[in-house]
C-alpha atoms as a PDB file:
ATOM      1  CA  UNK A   1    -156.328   6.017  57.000  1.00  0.00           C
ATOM      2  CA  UNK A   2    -154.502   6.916  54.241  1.00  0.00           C
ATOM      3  CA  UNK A   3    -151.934   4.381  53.749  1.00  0.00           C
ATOM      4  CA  UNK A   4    -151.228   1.292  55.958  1.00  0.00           C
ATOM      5  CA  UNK A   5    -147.712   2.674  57.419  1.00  0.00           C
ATOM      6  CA  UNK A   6    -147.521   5.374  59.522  1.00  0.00           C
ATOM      7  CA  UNK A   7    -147.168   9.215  57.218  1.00  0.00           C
ATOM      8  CA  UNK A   8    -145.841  11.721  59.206  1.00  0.00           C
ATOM      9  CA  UNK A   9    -148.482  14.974  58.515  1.00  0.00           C
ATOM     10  CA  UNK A  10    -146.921  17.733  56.700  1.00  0.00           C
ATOM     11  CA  UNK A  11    -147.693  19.905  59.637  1.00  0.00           C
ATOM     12  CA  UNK A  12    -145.112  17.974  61.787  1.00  0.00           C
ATOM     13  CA  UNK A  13    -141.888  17.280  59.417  1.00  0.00           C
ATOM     14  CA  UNK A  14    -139.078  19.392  60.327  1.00  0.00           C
ATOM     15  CA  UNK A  15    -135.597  19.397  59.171  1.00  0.00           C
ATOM     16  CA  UNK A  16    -134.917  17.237  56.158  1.00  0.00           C
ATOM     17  CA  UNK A  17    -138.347  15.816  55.819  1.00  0.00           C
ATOM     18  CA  UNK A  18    -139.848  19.773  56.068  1.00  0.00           C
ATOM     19  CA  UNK A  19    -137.331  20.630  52.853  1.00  0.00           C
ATOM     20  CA  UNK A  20    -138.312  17.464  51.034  1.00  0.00           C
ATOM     21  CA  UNK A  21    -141.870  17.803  51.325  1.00  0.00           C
ATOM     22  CA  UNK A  22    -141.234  21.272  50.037  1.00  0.00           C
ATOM     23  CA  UNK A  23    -139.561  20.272  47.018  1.00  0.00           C
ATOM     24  CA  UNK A  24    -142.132  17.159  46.784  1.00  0.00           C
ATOM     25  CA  UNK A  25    -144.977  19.820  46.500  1.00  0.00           C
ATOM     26  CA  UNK A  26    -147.822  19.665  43.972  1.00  0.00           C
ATOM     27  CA  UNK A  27    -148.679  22.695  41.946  1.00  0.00           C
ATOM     28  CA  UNK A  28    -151.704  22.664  44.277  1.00  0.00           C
ATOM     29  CA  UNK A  29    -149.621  23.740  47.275  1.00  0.00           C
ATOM     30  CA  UNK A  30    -149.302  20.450  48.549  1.00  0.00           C
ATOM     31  CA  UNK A  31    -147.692  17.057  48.689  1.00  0.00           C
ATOM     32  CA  UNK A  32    -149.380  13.950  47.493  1.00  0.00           C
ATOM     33  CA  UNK A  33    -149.528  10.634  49.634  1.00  0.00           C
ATOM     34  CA  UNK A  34    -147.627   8.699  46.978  1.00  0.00           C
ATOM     35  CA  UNK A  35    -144.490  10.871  48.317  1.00  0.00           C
ATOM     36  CA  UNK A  36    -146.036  11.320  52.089  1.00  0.00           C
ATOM     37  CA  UNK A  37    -145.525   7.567  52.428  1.00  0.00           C
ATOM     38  CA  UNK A  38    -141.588   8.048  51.914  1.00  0.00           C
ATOM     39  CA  UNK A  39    -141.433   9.735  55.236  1.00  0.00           C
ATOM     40  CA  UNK A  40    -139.893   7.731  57.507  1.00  0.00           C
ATOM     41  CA  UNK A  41    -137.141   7.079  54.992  1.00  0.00           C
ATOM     42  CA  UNK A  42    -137.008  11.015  53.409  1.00  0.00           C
ATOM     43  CA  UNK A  43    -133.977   9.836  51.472  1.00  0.00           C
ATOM     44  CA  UNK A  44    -136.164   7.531  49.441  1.00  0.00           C
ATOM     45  CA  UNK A  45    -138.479  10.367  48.372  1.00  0.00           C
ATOM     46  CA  UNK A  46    -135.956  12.504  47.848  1.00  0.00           C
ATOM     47  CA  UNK A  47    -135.327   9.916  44.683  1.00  0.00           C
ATOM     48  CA  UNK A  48    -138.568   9.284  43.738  1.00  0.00           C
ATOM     49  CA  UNK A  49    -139.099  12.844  43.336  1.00  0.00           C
ATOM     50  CA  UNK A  50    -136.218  13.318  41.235  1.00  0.00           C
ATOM     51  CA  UNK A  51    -137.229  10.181  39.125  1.00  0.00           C
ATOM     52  CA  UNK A  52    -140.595  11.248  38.687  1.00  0.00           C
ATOM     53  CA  UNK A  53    -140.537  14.500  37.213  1.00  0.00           C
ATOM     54  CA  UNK A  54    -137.437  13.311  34.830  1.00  0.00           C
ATOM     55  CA  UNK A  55    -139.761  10.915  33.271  1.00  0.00           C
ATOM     56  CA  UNK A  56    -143.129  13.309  33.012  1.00  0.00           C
ATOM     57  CA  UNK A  57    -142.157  16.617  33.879  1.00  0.00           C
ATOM     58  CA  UNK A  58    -139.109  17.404  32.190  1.00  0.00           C
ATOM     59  CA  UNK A  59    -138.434  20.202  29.606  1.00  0.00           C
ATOM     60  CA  UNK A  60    -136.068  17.683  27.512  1.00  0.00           C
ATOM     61  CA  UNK A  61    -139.504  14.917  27.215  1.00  0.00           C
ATOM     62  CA  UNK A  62    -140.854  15.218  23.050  1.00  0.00           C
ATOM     63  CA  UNK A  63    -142.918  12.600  23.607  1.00  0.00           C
ATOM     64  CA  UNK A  64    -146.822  14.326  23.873  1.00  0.00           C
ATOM     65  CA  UNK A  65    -147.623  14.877  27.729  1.00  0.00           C
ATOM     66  CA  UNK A  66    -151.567  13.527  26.984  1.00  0.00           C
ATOM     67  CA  UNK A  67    -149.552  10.310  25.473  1.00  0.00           C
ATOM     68  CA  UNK A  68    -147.160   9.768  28.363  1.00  0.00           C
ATOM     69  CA  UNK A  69    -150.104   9.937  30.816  1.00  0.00           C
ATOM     70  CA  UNK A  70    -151.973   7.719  28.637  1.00  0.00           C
ATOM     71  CA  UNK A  71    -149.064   5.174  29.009  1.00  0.00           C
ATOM     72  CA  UNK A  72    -148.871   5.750  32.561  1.00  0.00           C
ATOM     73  CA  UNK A  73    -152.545   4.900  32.984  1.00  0.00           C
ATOM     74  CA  UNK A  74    -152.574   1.894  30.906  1.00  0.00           C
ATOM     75  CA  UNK A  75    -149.477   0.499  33.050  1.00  0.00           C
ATOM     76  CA  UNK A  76    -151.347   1.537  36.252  1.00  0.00           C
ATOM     77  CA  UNK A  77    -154.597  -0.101  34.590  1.00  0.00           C
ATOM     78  CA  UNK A  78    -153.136  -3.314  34.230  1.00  0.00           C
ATOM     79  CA  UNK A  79    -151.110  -3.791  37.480  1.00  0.00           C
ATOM     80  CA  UNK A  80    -154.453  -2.872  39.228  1.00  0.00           C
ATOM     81  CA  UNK A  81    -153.067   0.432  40.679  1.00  0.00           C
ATOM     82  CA  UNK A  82    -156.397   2.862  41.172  1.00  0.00           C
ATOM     83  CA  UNK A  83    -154.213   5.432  43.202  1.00  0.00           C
ATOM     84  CA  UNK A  84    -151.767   6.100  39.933  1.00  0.00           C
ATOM     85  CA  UNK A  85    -154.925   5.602  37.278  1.00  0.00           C
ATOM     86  CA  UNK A  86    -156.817   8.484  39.022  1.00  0.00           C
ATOM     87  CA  UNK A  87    -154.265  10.748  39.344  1.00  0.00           C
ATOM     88  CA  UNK A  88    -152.674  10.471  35.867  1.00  0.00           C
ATOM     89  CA  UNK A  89    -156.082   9.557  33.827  1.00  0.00           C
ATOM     90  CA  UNK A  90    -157.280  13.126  35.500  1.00  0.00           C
ATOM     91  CA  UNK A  91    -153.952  14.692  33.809  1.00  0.00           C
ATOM     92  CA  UNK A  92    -154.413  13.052  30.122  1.00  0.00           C
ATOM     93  CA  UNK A  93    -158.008  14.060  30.503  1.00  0.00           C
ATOM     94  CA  UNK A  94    -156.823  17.840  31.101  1.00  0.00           C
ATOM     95  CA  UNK A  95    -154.182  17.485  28.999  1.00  0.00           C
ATOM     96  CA  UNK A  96    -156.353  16.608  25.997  1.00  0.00           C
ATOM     97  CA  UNK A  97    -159.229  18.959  27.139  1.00  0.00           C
ATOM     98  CA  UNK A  98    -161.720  16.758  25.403  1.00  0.00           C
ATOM     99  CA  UNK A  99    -163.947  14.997  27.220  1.00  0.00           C
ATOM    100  CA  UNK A 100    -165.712  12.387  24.915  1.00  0.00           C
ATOM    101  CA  UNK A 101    -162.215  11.022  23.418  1.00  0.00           C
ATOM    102  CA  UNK A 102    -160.968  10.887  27.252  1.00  0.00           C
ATOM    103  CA  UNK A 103    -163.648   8.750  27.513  1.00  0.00           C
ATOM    104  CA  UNK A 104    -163.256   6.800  24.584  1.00  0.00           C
ATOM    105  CA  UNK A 105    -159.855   6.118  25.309  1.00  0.00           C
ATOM    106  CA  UNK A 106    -160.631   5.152  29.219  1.00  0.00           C
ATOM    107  CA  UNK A 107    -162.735   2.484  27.959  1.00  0.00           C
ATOM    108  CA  UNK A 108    -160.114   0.758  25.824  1.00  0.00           C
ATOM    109  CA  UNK A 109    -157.830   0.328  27.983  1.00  0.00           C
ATOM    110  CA  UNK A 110    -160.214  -0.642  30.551  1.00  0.00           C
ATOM    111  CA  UNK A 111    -160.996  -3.205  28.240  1.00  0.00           C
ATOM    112  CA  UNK A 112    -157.683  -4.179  26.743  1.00  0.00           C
ATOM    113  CA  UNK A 113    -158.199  -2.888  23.123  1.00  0.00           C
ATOM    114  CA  UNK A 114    -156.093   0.131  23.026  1.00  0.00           C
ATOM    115  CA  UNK A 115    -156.119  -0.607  19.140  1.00  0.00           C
ATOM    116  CA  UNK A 116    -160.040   0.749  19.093  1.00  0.00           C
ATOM    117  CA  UNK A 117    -158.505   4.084  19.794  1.00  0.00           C
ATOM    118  CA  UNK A 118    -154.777   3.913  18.709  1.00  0.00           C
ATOM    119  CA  UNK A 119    -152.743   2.831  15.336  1.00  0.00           C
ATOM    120  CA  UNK A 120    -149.442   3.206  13.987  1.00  0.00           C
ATOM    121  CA  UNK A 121    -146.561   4.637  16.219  1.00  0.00           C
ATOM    122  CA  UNK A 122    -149.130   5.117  19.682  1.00  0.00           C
ATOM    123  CA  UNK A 123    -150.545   1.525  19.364  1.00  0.00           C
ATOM    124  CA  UNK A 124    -146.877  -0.194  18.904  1.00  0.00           C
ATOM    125  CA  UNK A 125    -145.673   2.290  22.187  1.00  0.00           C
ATOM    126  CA  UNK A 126    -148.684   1.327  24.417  1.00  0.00           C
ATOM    127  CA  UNK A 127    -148.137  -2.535  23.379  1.00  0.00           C
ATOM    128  CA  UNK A 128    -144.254  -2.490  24.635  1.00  0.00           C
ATOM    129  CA  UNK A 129    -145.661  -0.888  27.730  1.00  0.00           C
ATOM    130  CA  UNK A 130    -148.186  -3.731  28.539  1.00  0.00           C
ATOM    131  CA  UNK A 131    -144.806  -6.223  27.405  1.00  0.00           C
ATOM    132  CA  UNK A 132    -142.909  -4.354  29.701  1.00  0.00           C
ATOM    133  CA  UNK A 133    -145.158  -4.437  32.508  1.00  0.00           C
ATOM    134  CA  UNK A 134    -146.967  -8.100  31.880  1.00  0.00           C
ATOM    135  CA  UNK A 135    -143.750 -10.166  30.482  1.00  0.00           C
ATOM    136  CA  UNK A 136    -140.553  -8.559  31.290  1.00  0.00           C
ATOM    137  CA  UNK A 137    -138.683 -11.585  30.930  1.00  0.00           C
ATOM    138  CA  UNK A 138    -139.755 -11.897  27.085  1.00  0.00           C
ATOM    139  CA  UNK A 139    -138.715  -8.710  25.970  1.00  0.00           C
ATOM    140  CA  UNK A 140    -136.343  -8.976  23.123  1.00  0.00           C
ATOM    141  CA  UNK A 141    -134.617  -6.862  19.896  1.00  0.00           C
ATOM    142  CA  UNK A 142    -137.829  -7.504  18.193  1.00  0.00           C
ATOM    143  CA  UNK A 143    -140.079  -5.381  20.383  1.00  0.00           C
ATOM    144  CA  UNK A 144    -137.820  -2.502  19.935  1.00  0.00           C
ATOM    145  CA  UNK A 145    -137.256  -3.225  15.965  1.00  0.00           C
ATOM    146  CA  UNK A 146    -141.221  -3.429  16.071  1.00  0.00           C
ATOM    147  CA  UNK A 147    -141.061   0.003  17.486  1.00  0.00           C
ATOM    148  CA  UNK A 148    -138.421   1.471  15.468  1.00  0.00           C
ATOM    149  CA  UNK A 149    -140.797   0.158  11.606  1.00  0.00           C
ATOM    150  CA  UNK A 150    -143.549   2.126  13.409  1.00  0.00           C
ATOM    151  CA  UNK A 151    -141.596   5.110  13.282  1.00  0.00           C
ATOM    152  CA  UNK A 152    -140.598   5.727  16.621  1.00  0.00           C
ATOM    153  CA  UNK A 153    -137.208   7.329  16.980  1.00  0.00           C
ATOM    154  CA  UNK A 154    -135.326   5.460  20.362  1.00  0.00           C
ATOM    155  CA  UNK A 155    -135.387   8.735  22.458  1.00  0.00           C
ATOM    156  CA  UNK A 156    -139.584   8.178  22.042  1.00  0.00           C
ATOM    157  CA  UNK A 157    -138.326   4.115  23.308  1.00  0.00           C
ATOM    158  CA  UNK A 158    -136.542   5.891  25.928  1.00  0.00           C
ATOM    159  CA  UNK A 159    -139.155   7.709  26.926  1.00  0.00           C
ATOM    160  CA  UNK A 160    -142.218   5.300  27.033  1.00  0.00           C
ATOM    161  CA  UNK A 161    -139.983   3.089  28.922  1.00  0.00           C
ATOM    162  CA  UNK A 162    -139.224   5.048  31.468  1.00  0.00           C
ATOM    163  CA  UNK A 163    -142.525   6.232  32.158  1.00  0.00           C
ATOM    164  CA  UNK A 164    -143.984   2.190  31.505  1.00  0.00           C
ATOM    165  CA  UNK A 165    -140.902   1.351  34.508  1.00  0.00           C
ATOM    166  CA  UNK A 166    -141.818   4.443  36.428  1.00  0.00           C
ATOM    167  CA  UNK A 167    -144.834   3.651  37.395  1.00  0.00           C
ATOM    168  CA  UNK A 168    -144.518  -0.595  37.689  1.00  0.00           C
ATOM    169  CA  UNK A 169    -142.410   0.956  40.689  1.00  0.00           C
ATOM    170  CA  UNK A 170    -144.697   3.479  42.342  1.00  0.00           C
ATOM    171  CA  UNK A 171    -148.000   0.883  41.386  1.00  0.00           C
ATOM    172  CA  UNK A 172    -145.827  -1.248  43.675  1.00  0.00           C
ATOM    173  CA  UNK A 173    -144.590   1.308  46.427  1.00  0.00           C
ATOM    174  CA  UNK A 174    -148.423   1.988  45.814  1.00  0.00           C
ATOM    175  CA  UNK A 175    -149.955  -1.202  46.433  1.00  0.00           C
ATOM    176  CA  UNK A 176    -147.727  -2.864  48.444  1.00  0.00           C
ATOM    177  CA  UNK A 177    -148.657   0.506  51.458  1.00  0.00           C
ATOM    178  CA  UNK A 178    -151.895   0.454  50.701  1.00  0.00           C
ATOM    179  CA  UNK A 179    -151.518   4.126  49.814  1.00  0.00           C
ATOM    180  CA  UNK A 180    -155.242   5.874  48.665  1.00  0.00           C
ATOM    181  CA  UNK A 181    -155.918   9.206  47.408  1.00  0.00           C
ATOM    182  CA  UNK A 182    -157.796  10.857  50.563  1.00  0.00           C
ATOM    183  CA  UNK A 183    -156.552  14.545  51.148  1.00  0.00           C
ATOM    184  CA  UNK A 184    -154.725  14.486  47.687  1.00  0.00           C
ATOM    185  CA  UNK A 185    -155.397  17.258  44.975  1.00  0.00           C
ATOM    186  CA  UNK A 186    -155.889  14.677  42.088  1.00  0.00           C
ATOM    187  CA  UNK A 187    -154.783  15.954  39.020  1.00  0.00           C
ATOM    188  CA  UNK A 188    -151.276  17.803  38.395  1.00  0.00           C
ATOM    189  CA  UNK A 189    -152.317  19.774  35.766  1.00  0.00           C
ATOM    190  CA  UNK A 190    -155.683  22.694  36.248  1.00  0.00           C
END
């Protein structure tokens, strides 16, 4: 089982559901269970779609890719979501095409201590990310004048945060259906 709702297989959507599974498409030729489990409501993963690739896959994003997979694997790290962390550590880890610092920077935020690996501008992004995940209710001026002395211009803000609220949804829509990887092509990037 690959979720704990009923996912109608790609081999039986017709109609609206065929042409959203078409747009919902991987690189790999095929359509991940994170959107599969939309389809008994296609209208919902017609917007998760749409918000996904604005916040990682859009030509406008100057934030690095490696980064913004980094952030989305720390946020999936720490809301316990092993669906998103495989897919998206597997696309930093491409993304950076070095194996040892993939490593290196797996294990700090496994353990918490994304300062082993990160200073200055990354380290203050990846902190309003756990904020923003952990303690929503505290966030205040301060965490974005915070990021702002560490040089970060607020279309960087911008970005981080969408990505950090991005995926505190989908670990949820995640979770919550009991969604696993089985069948998927992990990895968006070869």
């Amino acid at each position: 089982m690959t979720a704990w709702i009923k996912m109608i297989p790609e081999n039986e959507a017709t109609g609206v559901l065929r042409e959203l599974y078409d747009e919902a498409m991987t690189p790999h030729g095929t359509v991940d269970n994170v959107m599969k489990v939309h389809s008994l409501r296609p209208h919902t993963m017609h917007g998760h779609v749409t918000l996904y690739r604005s916040v990682l896959h859009h030509e406008d994003i100057t934030t690095p890719l490696w980064f913004l997979e980094v952030v989305a694997s720390y946020v999936s790290i720490i809301n316990d979501c092993t669906y998103s962390l495989t897919h998206h550590f597997m696309n930093a880890r491409r993304l950076l095409n070095d194996e040892q610092r993939s490593d290196e920077i797996l294990d700090c935020l496994h353990a918490r201590t994304p300062q082993t690996q990160f200073d200055g501008k990354n380290l203050a992004l990846l902190q309003y990310a756990v904020k923003l995940t952990s303690n929503v209710a505290t966030m205040e001026v301060s965490d974005i004048e915070n990021l702002r002395h560490n040089n970060c211009t607020d279309g960087e803000i911008l970005e981080v945060n969408q990505v950090a609220a991005y995926f505190n949804y989908s670990n949820r829509l995640l979770n919550g259906l009991g969604v696993t990887t089985k069948g998927d092509s992990i990895g968006f990037y070869n």
